[in-house]
C-alpha atoms as a PDB file:
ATOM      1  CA  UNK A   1     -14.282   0.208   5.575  1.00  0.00           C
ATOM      2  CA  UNK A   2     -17.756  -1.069   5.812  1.00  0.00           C
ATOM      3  CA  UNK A   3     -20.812   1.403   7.223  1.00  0.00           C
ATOM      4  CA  UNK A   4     -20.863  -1.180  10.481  1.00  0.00           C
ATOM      5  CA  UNK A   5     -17.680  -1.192  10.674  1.00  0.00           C
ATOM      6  CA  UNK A   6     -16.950   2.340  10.660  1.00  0.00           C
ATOM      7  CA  UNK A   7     -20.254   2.783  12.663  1.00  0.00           C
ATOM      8  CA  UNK A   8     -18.769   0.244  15.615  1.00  0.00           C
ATOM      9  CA  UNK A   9     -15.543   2.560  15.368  1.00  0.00           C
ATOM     10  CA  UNK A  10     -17.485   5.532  16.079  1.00  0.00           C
ATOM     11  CA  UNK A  11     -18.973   4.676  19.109  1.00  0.00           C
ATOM     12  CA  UNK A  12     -15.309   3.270  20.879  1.00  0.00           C
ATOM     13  CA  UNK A  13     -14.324   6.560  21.844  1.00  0.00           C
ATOM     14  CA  UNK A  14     -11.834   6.198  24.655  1.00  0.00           C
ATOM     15  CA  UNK A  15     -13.222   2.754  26.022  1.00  0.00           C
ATOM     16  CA  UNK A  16     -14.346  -0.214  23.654  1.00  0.00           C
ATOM     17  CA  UNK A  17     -18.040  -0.034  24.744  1.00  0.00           C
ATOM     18  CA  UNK A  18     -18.855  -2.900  23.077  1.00  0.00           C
ATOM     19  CA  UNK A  19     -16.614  -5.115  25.099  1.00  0.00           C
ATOM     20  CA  UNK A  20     -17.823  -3.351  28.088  1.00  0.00           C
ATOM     21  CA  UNK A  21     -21.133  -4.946  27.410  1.00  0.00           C
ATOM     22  CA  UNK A  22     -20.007  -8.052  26.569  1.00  0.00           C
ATOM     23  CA  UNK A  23     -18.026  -8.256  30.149  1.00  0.00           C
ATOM     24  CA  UNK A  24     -21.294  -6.873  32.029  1.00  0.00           C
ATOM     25  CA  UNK A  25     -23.201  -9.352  30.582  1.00  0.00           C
ATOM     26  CA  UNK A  26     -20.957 -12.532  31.436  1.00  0.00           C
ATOM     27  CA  UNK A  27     -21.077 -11.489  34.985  1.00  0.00           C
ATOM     28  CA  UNK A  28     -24.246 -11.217  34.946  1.00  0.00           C
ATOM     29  CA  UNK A  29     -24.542 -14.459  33.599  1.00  0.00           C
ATOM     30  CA  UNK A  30     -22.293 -15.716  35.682  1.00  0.00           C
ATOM     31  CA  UNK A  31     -23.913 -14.581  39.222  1.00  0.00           C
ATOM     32  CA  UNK A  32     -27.470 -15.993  37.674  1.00  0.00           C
ATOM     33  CA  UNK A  33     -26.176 -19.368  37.564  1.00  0.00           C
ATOM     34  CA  UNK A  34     -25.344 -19.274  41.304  1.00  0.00           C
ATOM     35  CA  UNK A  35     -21.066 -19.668  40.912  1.00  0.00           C
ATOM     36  CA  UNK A  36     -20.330 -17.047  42.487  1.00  0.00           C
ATOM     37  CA  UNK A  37     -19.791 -18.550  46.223  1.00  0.00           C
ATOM     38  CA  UNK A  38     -17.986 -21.749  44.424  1.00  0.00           C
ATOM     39  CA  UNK A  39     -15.541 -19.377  42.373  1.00  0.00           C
ATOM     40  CA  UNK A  40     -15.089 -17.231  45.838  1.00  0.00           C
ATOM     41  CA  UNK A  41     -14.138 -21.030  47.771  1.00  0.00           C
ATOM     42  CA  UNK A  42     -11.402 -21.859  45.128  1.00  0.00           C
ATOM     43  CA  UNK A  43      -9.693 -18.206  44.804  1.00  0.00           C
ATOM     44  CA  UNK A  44      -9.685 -18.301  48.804  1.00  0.00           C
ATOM     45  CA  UNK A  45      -6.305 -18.447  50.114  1.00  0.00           C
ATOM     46  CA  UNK A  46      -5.214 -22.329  51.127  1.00  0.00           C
ATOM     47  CA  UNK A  47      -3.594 -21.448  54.190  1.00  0.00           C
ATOM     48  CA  UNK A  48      -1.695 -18.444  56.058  1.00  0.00           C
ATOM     49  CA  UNK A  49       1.274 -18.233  54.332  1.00  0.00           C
ATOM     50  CA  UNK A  50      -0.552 -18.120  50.933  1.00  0.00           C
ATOM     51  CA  UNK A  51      -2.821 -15.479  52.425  1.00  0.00           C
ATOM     52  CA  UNK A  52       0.280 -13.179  53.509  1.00  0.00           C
ATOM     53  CA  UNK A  53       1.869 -13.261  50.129  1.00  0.00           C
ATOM     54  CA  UNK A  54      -1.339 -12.508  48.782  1.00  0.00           C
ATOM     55  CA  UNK A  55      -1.485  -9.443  51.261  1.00  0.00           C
ATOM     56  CA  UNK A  56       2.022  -8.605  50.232  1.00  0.00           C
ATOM     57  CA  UNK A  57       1.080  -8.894  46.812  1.00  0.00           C
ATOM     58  CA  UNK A  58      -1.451  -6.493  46.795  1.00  0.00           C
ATOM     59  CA  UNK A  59       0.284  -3.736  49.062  1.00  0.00           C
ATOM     60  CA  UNK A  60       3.264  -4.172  46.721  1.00  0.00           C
ATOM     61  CA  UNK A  61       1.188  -3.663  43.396  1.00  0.00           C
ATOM     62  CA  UNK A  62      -0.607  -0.974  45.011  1.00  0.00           C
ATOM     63  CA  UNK A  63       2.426   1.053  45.908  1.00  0.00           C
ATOM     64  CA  UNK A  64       2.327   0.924  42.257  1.00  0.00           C
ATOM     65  CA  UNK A  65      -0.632   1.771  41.133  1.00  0.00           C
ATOM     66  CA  UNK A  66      -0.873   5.676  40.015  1.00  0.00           C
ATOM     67  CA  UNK A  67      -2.390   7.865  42.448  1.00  0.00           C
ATOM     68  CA  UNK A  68      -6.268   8.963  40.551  1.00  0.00           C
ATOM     69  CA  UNK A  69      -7.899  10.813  43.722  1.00  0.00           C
ATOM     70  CA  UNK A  70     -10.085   7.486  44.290  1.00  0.00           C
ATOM     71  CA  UNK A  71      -9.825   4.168  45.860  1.00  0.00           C
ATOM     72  CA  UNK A  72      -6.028   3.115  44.311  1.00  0.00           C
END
């Protein structure tokens, strides 16, 4: 194994920190060039019915979600 691989190994621990990063700084990226309002527009619901199966969607996959003491 290569020293930067081993040394990007290292530093993974339980989350890939490096990807972390990476993620942060698309969003970031992504808000500075002013999308965010567009993208919001398009994932809105198209109409009632879509936005109750959304709503059941979400309770449902909720119900599933384990139980962590926070906002799940």
């Amino acid at each position: 194994m290569s020293d930067s691989a081993k040394s990007n190994d290292e530093i993974q621990g339980e989350g890939n920190y490096t990807a972390a990063e990476d993620y942060d700084e698309g969003v970031r990226e992504f808000v500075k060039r002013g999308k965010v309002k567009s993208a919001a527009e398009k994932a809105a619901p198209r109409d009632a019915d879509e936005e109750r199966e959304l709503s059941e969607a979400e309770k449902e996959g909720l119900s599933h979600a384990r139980s962590s003491g926070g906002n799940a």
